[in-house]
C-alpha atoms as a PDB file:
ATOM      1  CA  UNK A   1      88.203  58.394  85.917  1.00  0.00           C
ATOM      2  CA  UNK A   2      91.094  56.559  84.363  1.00  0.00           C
ATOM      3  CA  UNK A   3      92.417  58.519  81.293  1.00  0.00           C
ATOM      4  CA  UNK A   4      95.327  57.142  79.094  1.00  0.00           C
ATOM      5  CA  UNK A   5      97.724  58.317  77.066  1.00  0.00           C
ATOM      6  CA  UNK A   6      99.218  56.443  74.292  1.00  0.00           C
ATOM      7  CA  UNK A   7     101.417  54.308  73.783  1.00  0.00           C
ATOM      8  CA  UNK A   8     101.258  53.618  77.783  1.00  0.00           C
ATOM      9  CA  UNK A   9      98.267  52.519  79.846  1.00  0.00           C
ATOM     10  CA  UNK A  10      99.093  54.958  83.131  1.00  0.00           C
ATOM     11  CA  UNK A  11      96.180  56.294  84.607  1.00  0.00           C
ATOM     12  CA  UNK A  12      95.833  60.008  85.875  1.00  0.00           C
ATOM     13  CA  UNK A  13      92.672  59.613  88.432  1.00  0.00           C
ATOM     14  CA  UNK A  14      89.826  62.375  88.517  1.00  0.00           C
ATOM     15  CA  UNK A  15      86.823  63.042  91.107  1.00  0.00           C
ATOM     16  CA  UNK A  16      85.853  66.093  89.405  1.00  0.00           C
ATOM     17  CA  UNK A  17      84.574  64.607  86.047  1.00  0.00           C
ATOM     18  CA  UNK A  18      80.922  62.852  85.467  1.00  0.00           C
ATOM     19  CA  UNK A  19      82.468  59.566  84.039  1.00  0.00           C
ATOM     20  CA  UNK A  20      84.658  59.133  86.848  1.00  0.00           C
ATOM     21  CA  UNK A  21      83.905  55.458  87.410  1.00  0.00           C
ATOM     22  CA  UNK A  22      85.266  54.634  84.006  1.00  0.00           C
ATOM     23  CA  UNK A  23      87.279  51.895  83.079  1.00  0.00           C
ATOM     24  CA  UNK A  24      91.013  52.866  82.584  1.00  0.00           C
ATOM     25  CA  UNK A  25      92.137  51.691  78.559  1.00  0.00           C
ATOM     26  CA  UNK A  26      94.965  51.018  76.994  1.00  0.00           C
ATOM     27  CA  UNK A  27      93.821  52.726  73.432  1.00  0.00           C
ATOM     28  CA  UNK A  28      96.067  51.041  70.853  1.00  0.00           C
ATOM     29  CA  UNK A  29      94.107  50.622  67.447  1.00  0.00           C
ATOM     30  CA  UNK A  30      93.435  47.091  66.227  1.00  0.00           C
ATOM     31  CA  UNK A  31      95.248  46.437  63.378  1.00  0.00           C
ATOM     32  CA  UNK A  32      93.781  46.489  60.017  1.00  0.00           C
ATOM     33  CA  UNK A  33      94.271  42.668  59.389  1.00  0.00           C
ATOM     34  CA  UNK A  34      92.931  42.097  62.324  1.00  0.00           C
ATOM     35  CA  UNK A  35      89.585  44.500  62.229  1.00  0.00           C
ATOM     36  CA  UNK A  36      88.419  42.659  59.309  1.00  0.00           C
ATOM     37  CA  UNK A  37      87.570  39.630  61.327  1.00  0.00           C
ATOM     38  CA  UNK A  38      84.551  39.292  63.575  1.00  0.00           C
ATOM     39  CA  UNK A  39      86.299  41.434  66.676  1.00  0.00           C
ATOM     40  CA  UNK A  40      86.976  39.147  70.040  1.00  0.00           C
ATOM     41  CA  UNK A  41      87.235  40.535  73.471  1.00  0.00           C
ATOM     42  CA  UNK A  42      89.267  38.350  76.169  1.00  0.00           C
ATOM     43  CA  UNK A  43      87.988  38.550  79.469  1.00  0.00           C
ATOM     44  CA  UNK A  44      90.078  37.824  82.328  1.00  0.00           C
ATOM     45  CA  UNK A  45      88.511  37.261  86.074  1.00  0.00           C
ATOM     46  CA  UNK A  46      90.270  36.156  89.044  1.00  0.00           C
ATOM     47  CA  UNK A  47      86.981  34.574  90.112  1.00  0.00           C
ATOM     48  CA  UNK A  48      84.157  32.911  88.483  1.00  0.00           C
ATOM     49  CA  UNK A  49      83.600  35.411  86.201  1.00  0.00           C
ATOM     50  CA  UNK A  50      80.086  36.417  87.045  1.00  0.00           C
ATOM     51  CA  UNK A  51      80.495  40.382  87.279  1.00  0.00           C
ATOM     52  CA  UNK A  52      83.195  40.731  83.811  1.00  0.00           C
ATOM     53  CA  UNK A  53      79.924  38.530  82.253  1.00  0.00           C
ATOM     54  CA  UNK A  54      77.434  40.712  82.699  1.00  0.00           C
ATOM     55  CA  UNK A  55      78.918  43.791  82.252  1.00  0.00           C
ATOM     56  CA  UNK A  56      79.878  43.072  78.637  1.00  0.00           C
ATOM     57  CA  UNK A  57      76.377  40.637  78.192  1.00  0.00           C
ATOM     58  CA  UNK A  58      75.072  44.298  78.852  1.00  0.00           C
ATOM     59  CA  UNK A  59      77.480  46.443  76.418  1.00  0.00           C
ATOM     60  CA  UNK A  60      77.508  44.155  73.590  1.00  0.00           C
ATOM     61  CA  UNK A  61      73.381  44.756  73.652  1.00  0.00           C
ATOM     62  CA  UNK A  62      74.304  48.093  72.021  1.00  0.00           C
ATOM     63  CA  UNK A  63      75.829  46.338  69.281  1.00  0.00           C
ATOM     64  CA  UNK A  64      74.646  44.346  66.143  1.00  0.00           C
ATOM     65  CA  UNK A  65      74.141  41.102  67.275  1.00  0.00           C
ATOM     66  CA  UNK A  66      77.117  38.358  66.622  1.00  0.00           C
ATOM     67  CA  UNK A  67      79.077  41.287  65.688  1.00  0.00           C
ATOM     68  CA  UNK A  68      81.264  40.613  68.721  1.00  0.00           C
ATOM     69  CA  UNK A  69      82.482  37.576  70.465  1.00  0.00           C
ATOM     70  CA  UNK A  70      83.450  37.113  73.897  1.00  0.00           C
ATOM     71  CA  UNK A  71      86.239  34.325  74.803  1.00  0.00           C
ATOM     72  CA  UNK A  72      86.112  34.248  79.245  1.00  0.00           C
ATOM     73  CA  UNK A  73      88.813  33.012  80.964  1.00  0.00           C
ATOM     74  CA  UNK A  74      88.428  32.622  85.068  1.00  0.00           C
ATOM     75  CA  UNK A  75      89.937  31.736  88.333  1.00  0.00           C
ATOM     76  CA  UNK A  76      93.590  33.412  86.787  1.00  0.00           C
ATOM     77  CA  UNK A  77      95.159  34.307  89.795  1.00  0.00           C
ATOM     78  CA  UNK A  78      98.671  34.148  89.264  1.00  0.00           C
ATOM     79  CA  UNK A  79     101.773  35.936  86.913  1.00  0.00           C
ATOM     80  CA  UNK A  80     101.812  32.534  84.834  1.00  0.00           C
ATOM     81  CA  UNK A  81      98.249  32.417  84.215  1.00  0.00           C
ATOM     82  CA  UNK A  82      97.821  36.050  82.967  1.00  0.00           C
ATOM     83  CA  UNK A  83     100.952  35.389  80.897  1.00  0.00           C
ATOM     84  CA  UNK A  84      99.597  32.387  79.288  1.00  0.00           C
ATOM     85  CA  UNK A  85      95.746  34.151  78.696  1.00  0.00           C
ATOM     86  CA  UNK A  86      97.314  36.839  77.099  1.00  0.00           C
ATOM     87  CA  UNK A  87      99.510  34.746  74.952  1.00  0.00           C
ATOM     88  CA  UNK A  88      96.654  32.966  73.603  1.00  0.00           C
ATOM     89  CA  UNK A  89      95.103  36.435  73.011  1.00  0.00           C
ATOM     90  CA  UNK A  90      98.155  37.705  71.009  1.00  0.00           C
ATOM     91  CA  UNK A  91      98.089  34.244  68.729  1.00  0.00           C
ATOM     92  CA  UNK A  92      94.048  34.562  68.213  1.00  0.00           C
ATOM     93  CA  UNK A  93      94.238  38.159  67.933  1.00  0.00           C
ATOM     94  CA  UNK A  94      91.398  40.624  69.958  1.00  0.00           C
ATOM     95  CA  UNK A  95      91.706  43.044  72.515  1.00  0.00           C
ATOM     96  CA  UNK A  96      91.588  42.188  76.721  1.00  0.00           C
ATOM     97  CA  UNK A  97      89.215  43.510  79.332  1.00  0.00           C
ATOM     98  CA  UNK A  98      89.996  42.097  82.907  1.00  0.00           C
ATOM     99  CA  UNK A  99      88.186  42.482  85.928  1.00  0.00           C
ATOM    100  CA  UNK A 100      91.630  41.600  88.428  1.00  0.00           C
ATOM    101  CA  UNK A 101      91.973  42.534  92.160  1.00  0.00           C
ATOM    102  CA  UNK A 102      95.656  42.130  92.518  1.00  0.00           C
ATOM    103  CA  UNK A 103      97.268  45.720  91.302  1.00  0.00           C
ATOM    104  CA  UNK A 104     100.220  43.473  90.648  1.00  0.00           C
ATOM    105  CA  UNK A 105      98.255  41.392  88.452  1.00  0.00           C
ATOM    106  CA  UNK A 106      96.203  44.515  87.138  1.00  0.00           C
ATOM    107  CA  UNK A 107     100.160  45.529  86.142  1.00  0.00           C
ATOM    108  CA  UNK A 108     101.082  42.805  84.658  1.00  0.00           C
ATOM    109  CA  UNK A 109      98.175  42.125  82.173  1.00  0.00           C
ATOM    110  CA  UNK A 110      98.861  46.164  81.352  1.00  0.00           C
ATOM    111  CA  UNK A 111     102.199  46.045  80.622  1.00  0.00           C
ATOM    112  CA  UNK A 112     102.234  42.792  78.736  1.00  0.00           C
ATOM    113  CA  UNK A 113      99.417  44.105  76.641  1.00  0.00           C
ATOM    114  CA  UNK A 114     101.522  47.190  75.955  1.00  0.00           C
ATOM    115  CA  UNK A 115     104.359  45.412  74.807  1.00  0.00           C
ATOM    116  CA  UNK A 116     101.807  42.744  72.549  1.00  0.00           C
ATOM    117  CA  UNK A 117     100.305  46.212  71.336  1.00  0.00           C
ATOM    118  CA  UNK A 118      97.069  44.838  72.104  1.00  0.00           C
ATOM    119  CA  UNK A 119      94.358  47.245  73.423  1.00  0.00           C
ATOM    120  CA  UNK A 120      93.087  46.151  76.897  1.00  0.00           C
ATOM    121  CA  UNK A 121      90.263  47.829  79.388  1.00  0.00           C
ATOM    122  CA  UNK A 122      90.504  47.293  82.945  1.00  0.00           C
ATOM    123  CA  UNK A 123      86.515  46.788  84.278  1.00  0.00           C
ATOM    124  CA  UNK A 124      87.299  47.023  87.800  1.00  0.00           C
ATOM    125  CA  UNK A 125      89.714  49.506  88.152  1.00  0.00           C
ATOM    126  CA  UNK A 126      88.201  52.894  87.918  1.00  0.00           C
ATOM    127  CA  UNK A 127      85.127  52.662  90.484  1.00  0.00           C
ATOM    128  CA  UNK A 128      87.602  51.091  92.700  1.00  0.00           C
ATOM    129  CA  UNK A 129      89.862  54.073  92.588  1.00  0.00           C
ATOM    130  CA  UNK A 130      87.266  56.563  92.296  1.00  0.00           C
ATOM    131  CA  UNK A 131      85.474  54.839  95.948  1.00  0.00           C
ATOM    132  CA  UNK A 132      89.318  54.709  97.023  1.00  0.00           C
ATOM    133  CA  UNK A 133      89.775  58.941  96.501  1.00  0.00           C
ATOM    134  CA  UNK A 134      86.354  59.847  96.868  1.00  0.00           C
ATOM    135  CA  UNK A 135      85.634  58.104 100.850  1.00  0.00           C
ATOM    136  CA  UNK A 136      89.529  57.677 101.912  1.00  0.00           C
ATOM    137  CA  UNK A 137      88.824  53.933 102.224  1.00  0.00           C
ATOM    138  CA  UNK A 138      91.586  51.663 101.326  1.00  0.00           C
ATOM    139  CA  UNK A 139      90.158  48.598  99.310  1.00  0.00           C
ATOM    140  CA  UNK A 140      91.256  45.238 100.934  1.00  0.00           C
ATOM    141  CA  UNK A 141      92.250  43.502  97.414  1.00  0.00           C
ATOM    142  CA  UNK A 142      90.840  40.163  98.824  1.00  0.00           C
ATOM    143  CA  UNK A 143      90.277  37.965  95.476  1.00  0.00           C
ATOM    144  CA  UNK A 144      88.057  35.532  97.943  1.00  0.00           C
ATOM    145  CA  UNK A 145      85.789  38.055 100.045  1.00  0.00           C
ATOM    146  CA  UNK A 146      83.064  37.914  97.326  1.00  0.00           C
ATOM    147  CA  UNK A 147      82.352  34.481  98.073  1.00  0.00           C
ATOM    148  CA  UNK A 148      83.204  33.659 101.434  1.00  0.00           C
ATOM    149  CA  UNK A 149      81.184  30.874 102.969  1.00  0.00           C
ATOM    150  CA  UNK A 150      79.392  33.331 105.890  1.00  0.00           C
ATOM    151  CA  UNK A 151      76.068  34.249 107.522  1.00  0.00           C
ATOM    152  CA  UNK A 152      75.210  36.430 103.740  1.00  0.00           C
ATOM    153  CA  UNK A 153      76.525  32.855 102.072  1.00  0.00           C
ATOM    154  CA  UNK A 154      74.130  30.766 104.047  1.00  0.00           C
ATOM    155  CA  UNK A 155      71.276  32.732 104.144  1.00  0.00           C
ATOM    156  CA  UNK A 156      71.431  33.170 100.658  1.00  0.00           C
ATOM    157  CA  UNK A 157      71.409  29.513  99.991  1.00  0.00           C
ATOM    158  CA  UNK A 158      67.961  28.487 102.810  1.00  0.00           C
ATOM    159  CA  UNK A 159      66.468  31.325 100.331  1.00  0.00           C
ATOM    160  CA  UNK A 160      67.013  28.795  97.429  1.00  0.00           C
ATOM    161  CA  UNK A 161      66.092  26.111  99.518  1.00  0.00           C
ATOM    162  CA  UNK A 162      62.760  27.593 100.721  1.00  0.00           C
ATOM    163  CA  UNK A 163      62.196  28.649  97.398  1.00  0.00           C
ATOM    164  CA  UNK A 164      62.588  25.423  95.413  1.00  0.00           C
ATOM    165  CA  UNK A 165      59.978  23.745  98.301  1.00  0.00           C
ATOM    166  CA  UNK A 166      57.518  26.880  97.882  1.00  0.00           C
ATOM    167  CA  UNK A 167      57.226  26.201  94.240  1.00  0.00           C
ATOM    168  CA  UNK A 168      53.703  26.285  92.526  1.00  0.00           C
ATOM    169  CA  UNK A 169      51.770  25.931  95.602  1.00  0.00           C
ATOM    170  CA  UNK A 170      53.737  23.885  97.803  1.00  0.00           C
ATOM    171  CA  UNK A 171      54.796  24.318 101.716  1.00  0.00           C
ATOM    172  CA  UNK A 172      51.470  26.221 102.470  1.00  0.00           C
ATOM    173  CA  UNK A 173      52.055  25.222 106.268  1.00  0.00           C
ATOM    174  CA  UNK A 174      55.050  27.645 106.050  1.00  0.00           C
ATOM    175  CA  UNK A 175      53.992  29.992 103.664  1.00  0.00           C
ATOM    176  CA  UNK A 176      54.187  32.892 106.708  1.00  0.00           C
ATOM    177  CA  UNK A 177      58.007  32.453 106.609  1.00  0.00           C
ATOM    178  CA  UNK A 178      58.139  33.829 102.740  1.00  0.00           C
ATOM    179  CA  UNK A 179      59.884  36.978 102.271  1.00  0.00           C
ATOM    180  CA  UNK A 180      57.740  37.536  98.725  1.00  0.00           C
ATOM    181  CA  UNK A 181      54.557  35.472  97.138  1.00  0.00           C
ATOM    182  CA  UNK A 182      53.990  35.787  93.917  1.00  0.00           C
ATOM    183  CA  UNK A 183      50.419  34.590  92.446  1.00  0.00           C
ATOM    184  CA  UNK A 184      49.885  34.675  88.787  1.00  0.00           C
ATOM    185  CA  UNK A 185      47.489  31.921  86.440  1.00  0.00           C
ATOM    186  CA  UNK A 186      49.621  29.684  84.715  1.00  0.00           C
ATOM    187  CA  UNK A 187      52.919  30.663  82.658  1.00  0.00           C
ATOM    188  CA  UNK A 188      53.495  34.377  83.894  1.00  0.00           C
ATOM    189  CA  UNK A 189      56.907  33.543  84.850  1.00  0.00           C
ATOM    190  CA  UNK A 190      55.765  32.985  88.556  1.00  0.00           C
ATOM    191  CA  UNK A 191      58.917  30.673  88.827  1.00  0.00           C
ATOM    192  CA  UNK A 192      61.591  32.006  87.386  1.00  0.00           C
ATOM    193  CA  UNK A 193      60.910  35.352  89.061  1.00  0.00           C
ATOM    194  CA  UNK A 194      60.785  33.349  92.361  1.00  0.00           C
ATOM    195  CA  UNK A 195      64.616  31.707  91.480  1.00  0.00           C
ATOM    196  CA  UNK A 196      65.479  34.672  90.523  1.00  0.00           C
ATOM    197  CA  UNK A 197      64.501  36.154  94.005  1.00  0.00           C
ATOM    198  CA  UNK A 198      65.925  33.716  95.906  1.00  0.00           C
ATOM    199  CA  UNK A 199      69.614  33.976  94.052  1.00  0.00           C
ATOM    200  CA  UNK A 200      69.449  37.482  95.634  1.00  0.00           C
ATOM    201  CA  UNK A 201      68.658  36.107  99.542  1.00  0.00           C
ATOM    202  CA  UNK A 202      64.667  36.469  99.519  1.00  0.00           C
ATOM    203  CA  UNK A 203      62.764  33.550 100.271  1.00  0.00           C
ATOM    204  CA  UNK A 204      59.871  33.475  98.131  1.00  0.00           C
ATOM    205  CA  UNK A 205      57.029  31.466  97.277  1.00  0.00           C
ATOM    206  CA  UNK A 206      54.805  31.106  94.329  1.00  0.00           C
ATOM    207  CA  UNK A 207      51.085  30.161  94.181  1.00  0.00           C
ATOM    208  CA  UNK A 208      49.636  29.045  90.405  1.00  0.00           C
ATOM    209  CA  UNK A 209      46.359  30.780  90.518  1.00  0.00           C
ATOM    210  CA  UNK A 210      42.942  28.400  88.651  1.00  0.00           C
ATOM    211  CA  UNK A 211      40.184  30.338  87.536  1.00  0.00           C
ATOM    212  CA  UNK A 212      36.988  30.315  90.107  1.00  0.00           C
ATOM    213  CA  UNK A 213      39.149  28.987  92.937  1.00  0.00           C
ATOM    214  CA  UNK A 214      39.896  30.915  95.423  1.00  0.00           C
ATOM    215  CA  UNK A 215      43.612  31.087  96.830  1.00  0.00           C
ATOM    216  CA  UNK A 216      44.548  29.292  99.997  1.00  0.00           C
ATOM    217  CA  UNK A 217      43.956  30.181 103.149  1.00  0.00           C
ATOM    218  CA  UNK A 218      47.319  29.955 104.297  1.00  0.00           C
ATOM    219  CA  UNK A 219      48.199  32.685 101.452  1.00  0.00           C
ATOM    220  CA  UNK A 220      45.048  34.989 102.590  1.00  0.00           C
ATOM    221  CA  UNK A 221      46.451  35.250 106.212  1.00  0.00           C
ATOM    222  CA  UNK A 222      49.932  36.652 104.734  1.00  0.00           C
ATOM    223  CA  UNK A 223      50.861  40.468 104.943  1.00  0.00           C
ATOM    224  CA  UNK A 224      49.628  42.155 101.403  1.00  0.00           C
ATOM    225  CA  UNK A 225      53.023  43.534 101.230  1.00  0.00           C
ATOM    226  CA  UNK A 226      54.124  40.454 101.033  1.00  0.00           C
ATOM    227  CA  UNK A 227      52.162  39.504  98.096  1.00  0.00           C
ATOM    228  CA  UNK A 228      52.420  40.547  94.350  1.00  0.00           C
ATOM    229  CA  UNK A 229      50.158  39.475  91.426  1.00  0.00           C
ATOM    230  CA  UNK A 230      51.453  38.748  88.201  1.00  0.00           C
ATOM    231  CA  UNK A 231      49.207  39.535  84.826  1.00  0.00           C
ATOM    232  CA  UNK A 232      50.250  39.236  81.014  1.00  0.00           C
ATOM    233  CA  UNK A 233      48.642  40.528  77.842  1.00  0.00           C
ATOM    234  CA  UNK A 234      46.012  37.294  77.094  1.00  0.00           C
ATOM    235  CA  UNK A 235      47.177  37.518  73.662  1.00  0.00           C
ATOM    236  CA  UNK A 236      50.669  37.178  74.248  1.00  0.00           C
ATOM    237  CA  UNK A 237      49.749  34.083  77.076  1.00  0.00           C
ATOM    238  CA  UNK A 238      47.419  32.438  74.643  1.00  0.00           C
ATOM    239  CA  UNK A 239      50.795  32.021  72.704  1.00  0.00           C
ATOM    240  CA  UNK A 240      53.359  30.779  75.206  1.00  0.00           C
ATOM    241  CA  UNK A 241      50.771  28.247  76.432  1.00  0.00           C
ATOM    242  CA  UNK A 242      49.888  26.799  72.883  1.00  0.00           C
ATOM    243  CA  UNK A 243      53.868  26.517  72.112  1.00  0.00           C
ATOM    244  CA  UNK A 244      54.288  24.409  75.374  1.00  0.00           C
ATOM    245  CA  UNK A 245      51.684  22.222  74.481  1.00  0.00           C
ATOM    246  CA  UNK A 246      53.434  21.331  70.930  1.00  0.00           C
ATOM    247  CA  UNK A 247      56.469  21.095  72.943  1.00  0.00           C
ATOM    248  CA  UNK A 248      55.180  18.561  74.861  1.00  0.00           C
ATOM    249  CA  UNK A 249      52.681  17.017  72.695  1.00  0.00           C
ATOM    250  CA  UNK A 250      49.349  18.088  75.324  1.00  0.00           C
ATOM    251  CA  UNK A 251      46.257  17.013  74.165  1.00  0.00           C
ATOM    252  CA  UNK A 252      44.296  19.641  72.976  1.00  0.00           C
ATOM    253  CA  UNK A 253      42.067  21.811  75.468  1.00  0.00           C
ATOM    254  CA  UNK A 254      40.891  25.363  76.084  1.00  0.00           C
ATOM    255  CA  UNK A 255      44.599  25.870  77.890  1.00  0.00           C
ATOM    256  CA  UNK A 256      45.737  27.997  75.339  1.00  0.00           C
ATOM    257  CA  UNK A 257      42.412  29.185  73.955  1.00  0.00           C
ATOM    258  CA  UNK A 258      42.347  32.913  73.357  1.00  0.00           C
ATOM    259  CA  UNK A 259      39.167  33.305  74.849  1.00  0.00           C
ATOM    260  CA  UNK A 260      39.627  31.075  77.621  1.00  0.00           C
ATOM    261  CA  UNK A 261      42.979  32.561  78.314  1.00  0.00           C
ATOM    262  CA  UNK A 262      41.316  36.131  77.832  1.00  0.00           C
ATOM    263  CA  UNK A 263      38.780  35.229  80.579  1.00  0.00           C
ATOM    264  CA  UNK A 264      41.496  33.954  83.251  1.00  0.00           C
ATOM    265  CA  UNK A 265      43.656  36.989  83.270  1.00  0.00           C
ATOM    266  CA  UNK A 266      40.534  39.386  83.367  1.00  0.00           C
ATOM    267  CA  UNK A 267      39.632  37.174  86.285  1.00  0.00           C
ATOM    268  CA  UNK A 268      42.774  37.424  88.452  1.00  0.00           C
ATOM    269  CA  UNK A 269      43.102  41.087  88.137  1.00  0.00           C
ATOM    270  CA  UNK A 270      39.454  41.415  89.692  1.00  0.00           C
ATOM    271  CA  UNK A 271      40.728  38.932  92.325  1.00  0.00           C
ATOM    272  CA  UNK A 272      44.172  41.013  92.896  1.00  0.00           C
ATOM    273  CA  UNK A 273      41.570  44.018  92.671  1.00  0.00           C
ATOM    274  CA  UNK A 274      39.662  42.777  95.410  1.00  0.00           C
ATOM    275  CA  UNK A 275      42.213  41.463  97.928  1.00  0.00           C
ATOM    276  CA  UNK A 276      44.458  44.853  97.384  1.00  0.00           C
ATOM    277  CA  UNK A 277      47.522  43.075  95.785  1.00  0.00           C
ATOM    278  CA  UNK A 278      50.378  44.994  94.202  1.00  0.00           C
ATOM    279  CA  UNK A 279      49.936  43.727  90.011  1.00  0.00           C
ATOM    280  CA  UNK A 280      52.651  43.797  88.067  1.00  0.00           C
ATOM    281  CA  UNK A 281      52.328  43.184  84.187  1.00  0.00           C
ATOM    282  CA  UNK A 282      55.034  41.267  82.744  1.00  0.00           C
ATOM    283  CA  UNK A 283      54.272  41.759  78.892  1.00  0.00           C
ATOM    284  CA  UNK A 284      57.318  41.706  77.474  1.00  0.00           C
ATOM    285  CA  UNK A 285      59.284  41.575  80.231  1.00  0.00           C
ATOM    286  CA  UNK A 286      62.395  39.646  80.989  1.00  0.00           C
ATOM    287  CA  UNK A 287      62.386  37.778  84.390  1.00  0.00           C
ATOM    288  CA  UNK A 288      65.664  40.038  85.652  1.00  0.00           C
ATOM    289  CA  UNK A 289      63.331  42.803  85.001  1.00  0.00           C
ATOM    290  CA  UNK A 290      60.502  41.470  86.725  1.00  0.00           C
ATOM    291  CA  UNK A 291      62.229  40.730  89.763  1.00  0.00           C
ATOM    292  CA  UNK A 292      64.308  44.067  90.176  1.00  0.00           C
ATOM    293  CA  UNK A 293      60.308  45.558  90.136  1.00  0.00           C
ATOM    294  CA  UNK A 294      59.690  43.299  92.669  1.00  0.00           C
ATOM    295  CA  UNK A 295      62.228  44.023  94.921  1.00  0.00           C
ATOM    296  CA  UNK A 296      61.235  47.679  94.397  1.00  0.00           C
ATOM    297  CA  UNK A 297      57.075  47.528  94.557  1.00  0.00           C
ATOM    298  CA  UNK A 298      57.480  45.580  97.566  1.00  0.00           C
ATOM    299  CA  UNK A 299      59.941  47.417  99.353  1.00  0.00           C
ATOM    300  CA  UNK A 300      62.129  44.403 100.021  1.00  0.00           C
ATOM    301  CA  UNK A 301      65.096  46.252 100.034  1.00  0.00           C
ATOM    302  CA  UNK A 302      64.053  47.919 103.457  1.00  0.00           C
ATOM    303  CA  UNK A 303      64.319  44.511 105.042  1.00  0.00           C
ATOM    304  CA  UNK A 304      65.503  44.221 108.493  1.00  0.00           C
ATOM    305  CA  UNK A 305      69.392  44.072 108.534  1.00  0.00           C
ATOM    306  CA  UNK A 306      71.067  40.762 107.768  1.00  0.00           C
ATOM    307  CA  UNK A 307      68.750  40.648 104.317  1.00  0.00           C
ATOM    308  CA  UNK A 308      70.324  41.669 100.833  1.00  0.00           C
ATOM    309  CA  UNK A 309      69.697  45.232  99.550  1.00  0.00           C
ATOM    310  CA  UNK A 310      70.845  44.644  96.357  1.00  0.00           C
ATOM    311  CA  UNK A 311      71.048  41.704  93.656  1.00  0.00           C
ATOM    312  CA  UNK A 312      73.421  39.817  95.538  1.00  0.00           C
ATOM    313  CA  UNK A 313      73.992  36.517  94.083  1.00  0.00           C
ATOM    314  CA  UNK A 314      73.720  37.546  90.496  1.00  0.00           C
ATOM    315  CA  UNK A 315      76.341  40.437  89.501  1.00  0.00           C
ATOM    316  CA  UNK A 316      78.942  38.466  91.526  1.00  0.00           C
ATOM    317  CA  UNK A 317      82.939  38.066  89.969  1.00  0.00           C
END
């Protein structure tokens, strides 16, 4: 952990406490003047910003909404860069979280932000030291190894590919070559889960289930560990399908009847029921969510090696 003492961000590193991943701050107060105004954190990234994104997307979910802004700058790589970012910052007022490789970078955003008296939190800094003191490993400081174009890079892309030509039912002749298949009657999020999926390196497929049919039989002759049955309250469907068709002006039919709707979920749990497909209920569930229980009901992140463990194309810098 990264613990500062005032007026100087220096770090003194510690294994020893719980919170030893945390970020290393520079503490200054905001001023007064400045607290009054809706509060605005600049975020610095020497990449595409992706990982500095998400981590405060997720922190600022503990606050009131709109209560705090986020301004991102990315791709600043270089002394002038970081020097005009945190100009801007000093004019607009705010404090600075970065998430930098270079330590000479790292340094200079620090000290400039010490001499701007302008509180700044380094995102990237303390798990990298703690991994540094806790294995012995030396971090490599490359600003471009997240997104090299190799094997990982391409195989995460013919996921995406696959993907977008497995959607809704299509490519049943090479169905057997999906990683994941998720079945599901109409609007259960069957396709954003698969996107999802395939951002992370899992080529997956997704059949729209019709009540009374039965599923292919390309999709019966898959592995059931490959396959995973979506199922939503009926109430809550009933209500996303009769929105879409205002949206789009649909001519009225038993779509987004309650009854009707009723009837086709109870239907394709018997059917998951009877095959012996994993059923996941995605009530009130956001599609990240959906597809991290995915990953984890299906055991994908046993895969053979060469396949992603972890979210790999989402939580990226």
């Amino acid at each position: 952990m990264k613990t500062t003492k005032k007026p100087i961000a220096r770090a003194k590193r510690t294994t020893s406490s719980p919170s030893a991943g945390a970020a290393p701050v520079n503490s200054r107060k905001v001023a007064p003047a400045a607290a009054a105004a809706e509060p605005i954190v600049h975020v610095l990234s020497d990449s595409t910003g992706n990982l500095p994104r998400h981590i405060l997307t997720a922190l600022l979910t503990q606050f009131p909404p709109h209560s705090i802004s986020a301004r991102f700058e990315n791709f600043v790589r270089t002394a002038h860069q970081v020097d005009r970012v945190l100009e801007l910052a000093a004019k607009h007022g705010g404090i600075v979280c970065h998430a930098i490789v270079s330590p000479e970078l790292k340094q200079r955003v620090a000290d400039h932000c010490e001499a701007a008296a302008i509180p700044s939190c380094d995102l990237t800094g303390g798990i990298v030291d703690f991994l540094t003191s806790t294995t012995g490993v030396q971090p490599r400081c490359d600003t471009d190894a997240l997104h090299r174009l190799d094997e990982a890079y391409r195989r995460r892309i013919g996921a995406m590919e696959f993907t977008l030509s497995h959607d809704d039912g299509l490519g049943l002749d090479t169905l057997h070559e999906a990683d994941v298949v998720i079945v599901g009657v109409s609007r259960t999020s069957k396709t954003p889960t698969s996107i999802l999926l395939a951002q992370q390196g899992y080529q997956t497929a997704n059949i729209s289930l019709a009540m009374g049919v039965e599923p292919p039989q390309q999709m019966l002759a898959i592995p059931k560990n490959k396959i995973i049955g979506l199922v939503i309250d009926p109430a809550q469907l009933s209500m996303i399908r009769t929105r879409r068709q205002a949206a789009w002006n649909m001519t009225p039919t038993t779509y987004g009847d309650p009854n009707n709707v009723a009837a086709e979920v109870a239907w394709s749990r018997a059917l998951f029921q009877r095959h012996h497909w994993p059923t996941l209920d995605v009530t009130d569930q956001a599609v990240e969510e959906t597809a991290a229980r995915v990953v984890e009901m299906l055991g994908l992140s046993a895969l053979p090696s060469g396949r992603p463990t972890t979210g790999g194309g989402l939580l990226q810098d």
